[in-house]
C-alpha atoms as a PDB file:
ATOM      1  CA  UNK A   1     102.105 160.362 197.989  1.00  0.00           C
ATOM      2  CA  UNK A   2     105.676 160.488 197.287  1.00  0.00           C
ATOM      3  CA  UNK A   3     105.534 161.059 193.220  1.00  0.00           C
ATOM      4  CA  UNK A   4     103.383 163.525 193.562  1.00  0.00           C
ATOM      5  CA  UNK A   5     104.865 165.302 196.693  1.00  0.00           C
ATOM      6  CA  UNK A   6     108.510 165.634 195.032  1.00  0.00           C
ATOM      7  CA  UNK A   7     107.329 166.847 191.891  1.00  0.00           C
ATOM      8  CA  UNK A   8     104.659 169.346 193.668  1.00  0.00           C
ATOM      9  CA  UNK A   9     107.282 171.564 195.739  1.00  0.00           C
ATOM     10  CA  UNK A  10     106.759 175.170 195.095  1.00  0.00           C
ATOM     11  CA  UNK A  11     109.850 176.719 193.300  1.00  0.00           C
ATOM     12  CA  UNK A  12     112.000 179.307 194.923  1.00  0.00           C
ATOM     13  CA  UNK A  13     113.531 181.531 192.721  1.00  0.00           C
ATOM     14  CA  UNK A  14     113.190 179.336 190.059  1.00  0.00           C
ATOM     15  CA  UNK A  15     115.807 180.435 187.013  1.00  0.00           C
ATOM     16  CA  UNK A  16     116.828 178.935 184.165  1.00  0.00           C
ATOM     17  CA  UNK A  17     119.795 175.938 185.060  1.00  0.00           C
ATOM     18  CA  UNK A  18     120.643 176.355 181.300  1.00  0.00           C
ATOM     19  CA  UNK A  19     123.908 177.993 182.164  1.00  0.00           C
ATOM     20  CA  UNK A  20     125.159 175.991 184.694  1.00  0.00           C
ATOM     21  CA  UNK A  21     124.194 172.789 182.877  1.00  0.00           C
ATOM     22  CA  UNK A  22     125.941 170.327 184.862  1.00  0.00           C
ATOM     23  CA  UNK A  23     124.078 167.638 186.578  1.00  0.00           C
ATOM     24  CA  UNK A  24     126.682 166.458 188.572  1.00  0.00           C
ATOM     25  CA  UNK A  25     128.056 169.721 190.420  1.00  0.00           C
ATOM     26  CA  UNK A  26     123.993 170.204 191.024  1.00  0.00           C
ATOM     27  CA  UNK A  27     123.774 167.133 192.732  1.00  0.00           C
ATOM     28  CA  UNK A  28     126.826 167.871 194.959  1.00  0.00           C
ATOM     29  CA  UNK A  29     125.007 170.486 195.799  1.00  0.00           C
ATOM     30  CA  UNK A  30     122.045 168.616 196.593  1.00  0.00           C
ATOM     31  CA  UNK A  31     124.354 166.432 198.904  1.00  0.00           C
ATOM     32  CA  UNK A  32     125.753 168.950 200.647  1.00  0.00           C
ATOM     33  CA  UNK A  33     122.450 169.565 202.371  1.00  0.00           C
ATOM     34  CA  UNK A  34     122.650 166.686 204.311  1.00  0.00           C
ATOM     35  CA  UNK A  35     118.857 164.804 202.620  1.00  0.00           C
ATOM     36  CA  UNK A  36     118.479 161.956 204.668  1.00  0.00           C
ATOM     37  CA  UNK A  37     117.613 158.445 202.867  1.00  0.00           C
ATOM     38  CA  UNK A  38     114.371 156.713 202.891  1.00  0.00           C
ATOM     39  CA  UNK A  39     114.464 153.112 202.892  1.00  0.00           C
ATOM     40  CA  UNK A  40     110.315 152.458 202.650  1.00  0.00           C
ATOM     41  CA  UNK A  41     109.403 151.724 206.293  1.00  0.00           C
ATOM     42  CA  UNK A  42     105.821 151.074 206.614  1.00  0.00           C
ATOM     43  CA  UNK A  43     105.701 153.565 209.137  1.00  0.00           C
ATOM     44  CA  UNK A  44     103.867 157.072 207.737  1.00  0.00           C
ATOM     45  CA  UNK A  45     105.759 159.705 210.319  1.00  0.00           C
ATOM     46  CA  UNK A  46     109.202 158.331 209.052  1.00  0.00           C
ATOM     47  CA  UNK A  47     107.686 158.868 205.597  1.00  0.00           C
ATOM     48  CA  UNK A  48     106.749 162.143 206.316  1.00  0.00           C
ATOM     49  CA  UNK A  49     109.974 163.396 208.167  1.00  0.00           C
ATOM     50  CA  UNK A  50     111.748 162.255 205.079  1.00  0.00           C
ATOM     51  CA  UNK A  51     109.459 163.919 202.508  1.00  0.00           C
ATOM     52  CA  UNK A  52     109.765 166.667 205.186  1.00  0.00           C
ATOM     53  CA  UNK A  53     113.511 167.263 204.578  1.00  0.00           C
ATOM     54  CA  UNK A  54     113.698 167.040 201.250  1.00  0.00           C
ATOM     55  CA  UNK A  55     111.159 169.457 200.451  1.00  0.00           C
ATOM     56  CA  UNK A  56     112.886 171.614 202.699  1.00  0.00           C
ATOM     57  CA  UNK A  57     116.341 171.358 200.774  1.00  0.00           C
ATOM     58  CA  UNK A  58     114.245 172.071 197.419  1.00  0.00           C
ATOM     59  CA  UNK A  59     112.658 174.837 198.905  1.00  0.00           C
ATOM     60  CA  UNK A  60     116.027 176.574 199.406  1.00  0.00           C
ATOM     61  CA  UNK A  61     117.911 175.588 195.980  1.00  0.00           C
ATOM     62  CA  UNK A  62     116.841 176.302 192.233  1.00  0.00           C
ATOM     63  CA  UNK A  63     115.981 172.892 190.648  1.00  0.00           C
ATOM     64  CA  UNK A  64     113.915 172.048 188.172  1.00  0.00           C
ATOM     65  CA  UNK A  65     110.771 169.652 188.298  1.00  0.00           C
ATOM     66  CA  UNK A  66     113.252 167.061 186.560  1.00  0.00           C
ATOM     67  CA  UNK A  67     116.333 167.683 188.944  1.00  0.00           C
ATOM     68  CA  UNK A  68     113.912 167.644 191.907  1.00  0.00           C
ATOM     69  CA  UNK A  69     112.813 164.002 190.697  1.00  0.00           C
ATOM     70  CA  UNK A  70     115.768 162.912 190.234  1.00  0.00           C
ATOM     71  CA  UNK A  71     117.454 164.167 193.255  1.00  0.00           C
ATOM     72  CA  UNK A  72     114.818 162.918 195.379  1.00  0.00           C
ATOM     73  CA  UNK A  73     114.588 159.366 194.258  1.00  0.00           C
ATOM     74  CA  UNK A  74     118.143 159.373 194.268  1.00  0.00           C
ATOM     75  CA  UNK A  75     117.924 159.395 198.208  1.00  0.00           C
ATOM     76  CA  UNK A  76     115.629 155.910 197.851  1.00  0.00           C
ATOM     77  CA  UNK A  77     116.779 153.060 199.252  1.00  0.00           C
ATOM     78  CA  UNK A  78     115.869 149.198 199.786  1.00  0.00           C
ATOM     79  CA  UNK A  79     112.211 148.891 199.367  1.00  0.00           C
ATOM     80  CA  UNK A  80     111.326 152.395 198.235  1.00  0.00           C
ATOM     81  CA  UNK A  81     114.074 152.548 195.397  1.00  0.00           C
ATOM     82  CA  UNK A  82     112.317 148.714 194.521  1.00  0.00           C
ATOM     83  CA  UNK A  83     108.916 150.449 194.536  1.00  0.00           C
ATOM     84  CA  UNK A  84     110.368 153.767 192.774  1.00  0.00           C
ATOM     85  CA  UNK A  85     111.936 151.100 189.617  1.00  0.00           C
ATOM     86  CA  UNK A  86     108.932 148.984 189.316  1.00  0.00           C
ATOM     87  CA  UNK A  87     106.249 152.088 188.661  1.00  0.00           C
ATOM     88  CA  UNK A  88     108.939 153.559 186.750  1.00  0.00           C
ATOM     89  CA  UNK A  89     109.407 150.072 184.438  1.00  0.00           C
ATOM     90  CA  UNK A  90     105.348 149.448 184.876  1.00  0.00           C
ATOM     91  CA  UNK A  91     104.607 153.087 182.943  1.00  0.00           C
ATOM     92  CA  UNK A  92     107.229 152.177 180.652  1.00  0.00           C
ATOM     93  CA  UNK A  93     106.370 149.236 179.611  1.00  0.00           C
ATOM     94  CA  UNK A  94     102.725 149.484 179.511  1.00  0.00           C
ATOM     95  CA  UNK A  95     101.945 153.349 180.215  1.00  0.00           C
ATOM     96  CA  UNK A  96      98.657 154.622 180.606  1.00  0.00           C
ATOM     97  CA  UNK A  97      95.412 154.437 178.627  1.00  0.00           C
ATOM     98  CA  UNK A  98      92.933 157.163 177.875  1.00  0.00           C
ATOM     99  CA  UNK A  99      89.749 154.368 178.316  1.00  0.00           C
ATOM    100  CA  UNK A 100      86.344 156.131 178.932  1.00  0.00           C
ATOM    101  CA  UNK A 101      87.744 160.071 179.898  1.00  0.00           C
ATOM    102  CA  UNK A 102      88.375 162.868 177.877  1.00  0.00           C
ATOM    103  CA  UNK A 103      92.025 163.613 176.059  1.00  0.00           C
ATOM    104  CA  UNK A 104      91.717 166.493 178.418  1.00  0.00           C
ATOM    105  CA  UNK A 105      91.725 163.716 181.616  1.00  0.00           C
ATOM    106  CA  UNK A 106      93.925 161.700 179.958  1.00  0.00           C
ATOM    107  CA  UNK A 107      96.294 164.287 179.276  1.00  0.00           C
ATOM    108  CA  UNK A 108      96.373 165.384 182.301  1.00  0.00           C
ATOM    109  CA  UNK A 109      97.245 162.162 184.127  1.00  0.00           C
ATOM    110  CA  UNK A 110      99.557 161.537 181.563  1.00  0.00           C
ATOM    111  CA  UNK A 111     101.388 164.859 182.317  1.00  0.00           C
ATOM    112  CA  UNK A 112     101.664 163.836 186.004  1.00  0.00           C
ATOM    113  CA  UNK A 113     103.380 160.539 185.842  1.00  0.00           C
ATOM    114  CA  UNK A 114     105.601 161.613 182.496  1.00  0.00           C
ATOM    115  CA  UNK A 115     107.453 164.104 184.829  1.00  0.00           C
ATOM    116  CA  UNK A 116     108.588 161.185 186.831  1.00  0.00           C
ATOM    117  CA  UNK A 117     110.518 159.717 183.604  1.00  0.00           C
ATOM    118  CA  UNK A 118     113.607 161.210 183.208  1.00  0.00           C
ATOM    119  CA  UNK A 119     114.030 159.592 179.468  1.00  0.00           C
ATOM    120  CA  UNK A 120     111.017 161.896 178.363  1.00  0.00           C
ATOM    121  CA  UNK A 121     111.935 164.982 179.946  1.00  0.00           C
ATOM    122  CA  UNK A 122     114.307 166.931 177.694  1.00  0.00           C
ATOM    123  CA  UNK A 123     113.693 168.179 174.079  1.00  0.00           C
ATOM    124  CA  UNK A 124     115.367 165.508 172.742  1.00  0.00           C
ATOM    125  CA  UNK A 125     112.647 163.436 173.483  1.00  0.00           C
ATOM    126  CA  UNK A 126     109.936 165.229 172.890  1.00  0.00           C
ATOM    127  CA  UNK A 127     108.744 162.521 169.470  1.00  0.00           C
ATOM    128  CA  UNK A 128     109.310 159.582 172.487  1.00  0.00           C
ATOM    129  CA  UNK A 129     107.249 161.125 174.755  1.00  0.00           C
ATOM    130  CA  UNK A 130     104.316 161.772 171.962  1.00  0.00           C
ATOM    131  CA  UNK A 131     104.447 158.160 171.008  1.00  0.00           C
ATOM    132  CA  UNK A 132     103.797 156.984 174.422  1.00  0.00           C
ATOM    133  CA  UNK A 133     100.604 159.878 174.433  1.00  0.00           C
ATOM    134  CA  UNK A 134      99.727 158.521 171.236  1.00  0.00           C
ATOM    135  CA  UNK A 135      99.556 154.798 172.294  1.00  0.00           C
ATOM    136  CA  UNK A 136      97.547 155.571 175.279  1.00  0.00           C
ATOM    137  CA  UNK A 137      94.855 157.548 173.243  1.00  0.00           C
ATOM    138  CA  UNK A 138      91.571 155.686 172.639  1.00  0.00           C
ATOM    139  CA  UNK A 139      91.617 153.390 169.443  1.00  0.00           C
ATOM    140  CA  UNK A 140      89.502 155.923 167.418  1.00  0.00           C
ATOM    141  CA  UNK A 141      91.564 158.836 168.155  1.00  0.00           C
ATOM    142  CA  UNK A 142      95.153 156.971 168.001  1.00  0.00           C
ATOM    143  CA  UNK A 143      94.118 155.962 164.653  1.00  0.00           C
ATOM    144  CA  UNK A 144      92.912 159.753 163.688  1.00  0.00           C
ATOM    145  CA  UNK A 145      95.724 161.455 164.955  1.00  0.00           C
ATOM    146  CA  UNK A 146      98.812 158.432 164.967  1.00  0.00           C
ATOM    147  CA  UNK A 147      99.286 159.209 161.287  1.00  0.00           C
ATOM    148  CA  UNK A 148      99.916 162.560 161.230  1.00  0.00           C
ATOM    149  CA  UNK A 149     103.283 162.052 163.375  1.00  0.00           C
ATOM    150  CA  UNK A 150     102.857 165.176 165.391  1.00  0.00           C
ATOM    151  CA  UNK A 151     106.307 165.334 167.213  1.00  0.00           C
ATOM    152  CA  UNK A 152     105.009 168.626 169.618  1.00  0.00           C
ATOM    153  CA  UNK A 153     103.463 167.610 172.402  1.00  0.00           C
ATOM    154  CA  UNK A 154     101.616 170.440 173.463  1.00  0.00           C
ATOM    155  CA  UNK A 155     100.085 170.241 168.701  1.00  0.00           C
ATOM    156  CA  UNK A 156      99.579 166.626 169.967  1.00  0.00           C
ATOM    157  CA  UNK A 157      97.723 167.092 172.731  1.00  0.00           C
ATOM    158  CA  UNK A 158      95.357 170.034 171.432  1.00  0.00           C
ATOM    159  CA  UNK A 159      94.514 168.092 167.973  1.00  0.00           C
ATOM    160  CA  UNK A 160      93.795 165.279 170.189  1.00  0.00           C
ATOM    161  CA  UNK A 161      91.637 167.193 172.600  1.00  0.00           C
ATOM    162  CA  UNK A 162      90.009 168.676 169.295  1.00  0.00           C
ATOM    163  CA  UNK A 163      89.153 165.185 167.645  1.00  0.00           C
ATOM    164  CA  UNK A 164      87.694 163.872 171.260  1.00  0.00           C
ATOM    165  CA  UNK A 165      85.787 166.951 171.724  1.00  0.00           C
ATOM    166  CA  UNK A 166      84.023 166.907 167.874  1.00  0.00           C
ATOM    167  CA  UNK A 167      83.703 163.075 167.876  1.00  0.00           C
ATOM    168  CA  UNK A 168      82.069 163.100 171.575  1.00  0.00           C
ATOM    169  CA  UNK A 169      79.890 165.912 170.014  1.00  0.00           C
ATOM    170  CA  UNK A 170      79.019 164.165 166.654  1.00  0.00           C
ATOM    171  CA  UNK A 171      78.035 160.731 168.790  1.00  0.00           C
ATOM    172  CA  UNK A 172      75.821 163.182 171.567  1.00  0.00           C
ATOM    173  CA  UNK A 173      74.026 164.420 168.296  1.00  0.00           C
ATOM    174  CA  UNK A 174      73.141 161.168 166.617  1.00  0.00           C
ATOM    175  CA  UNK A 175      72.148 159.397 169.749  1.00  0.00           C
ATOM    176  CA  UNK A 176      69.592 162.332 170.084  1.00  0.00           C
ATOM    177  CA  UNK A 177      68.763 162.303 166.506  1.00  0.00           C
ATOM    178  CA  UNK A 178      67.768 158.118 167.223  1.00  0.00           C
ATOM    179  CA  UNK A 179      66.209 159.028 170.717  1.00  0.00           C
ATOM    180  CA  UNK A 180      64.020 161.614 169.241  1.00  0.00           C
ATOM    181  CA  UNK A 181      63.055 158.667 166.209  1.00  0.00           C
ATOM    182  CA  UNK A 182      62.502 156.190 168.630  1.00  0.00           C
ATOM    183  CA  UNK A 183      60.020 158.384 170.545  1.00  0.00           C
ATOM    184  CA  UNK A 184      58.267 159.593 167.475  1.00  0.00           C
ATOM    185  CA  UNK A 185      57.448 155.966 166.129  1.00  0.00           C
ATOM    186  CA  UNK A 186      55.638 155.475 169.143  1.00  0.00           C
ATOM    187  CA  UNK A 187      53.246 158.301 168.725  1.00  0.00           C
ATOM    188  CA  UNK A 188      52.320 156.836 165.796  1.00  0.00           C
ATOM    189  CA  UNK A 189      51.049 153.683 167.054  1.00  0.00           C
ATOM    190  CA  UNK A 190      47.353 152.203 168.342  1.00  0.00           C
ATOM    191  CA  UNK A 191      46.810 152.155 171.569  1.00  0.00           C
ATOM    192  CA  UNK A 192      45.705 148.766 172.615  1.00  0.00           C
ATOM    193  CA  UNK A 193      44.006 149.446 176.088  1.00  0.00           C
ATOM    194  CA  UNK A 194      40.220 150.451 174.803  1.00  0.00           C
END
């Protein structure tokens, strides 16, 4: 609920922060609003008063998705700050992996907790955060596409997408191709029940 709430708030005015630039004199700013701290109570109206507040400082001042993240965790305390490190270190460490789904699923998913990871959101990181998108990938994609070293994200994704799509295709085709074998041999046979 809270990832996905902080990252989620609608922007106001949203503008480029590439001229201002400074983190810190943003978060003073931030402060100045008074957000309240959240220290993980297991009680869900404290939870949502918090969440509550914050979105209403973000709704007022021009951050962006990063900044908001930031900003917001920065206001966790005791058990929620514990919780907020270990999913943090848990993605990091292990990440996500396509299984089953589509690159389309998978991409998406991976989008959504990636935003949360301050290391892979600027464009200096952009080749870190395609390594971690290519180590998720299933085995016969990863090996397809790991070689090339695509460094763009959004070329990663797409060629990935691409490969998924025409292998899914390709293994739908031959599966009916052996269905439609299968069925035929037995048209050929006797029929024992006379």
């Amino acid at each position: 609920m809270l990832a996905g709430s902080i990252g989620h708030i609608p922007h106001v005015n949203a503008g480029n922060r590439n001229g201002d630039g400074d983190e810190f004199r943003a978060l003073g700013k931030f402060h100045r609003n008074n957000p309240p701290v959240f220290e993980g109570e297991h009680e869900p109206d404290k939870a949502q008063a918090w969440l509550k507040a914050i979105v209403n400082i973000f709704r007022v001042m021009i951050y962006t998705d990063a900044q908001r993240v930031q900003f917001g965790t920065h206001m966790l305390e005791k058990e929620a700050k514990d919780w907020w490190n270990n999913t943090l270190q848990r993605f990091e460490e292990d990440g996500i992996q396509q299984g089953n789904g589509t690159v389309v699923e998978y991409a998406a998913r991976f989008q959504e907790l990636i935003k949360y990871c301050p290391r892979y959101n600027s464009d200096n990181d952009e080749r870190s955060k395609c390594l971690k998108f290519v180590n998720g990938l299933r085995h016969d994609i990863k090996k397809a596409i790991g070689y090339q070293q695509i460094t763009l994200f959004s070329k990663l994704v797409n060629k990935s997408r691409i490969y998924d799509k025409d292998s899914r295709e390709s293994a739908s085709h031959y599966k009916s191709l052996k269905d439609r074998k299968g069925k035929g041999q037995d048209r050929g046979k006797p029929s024992s029940c006379c």
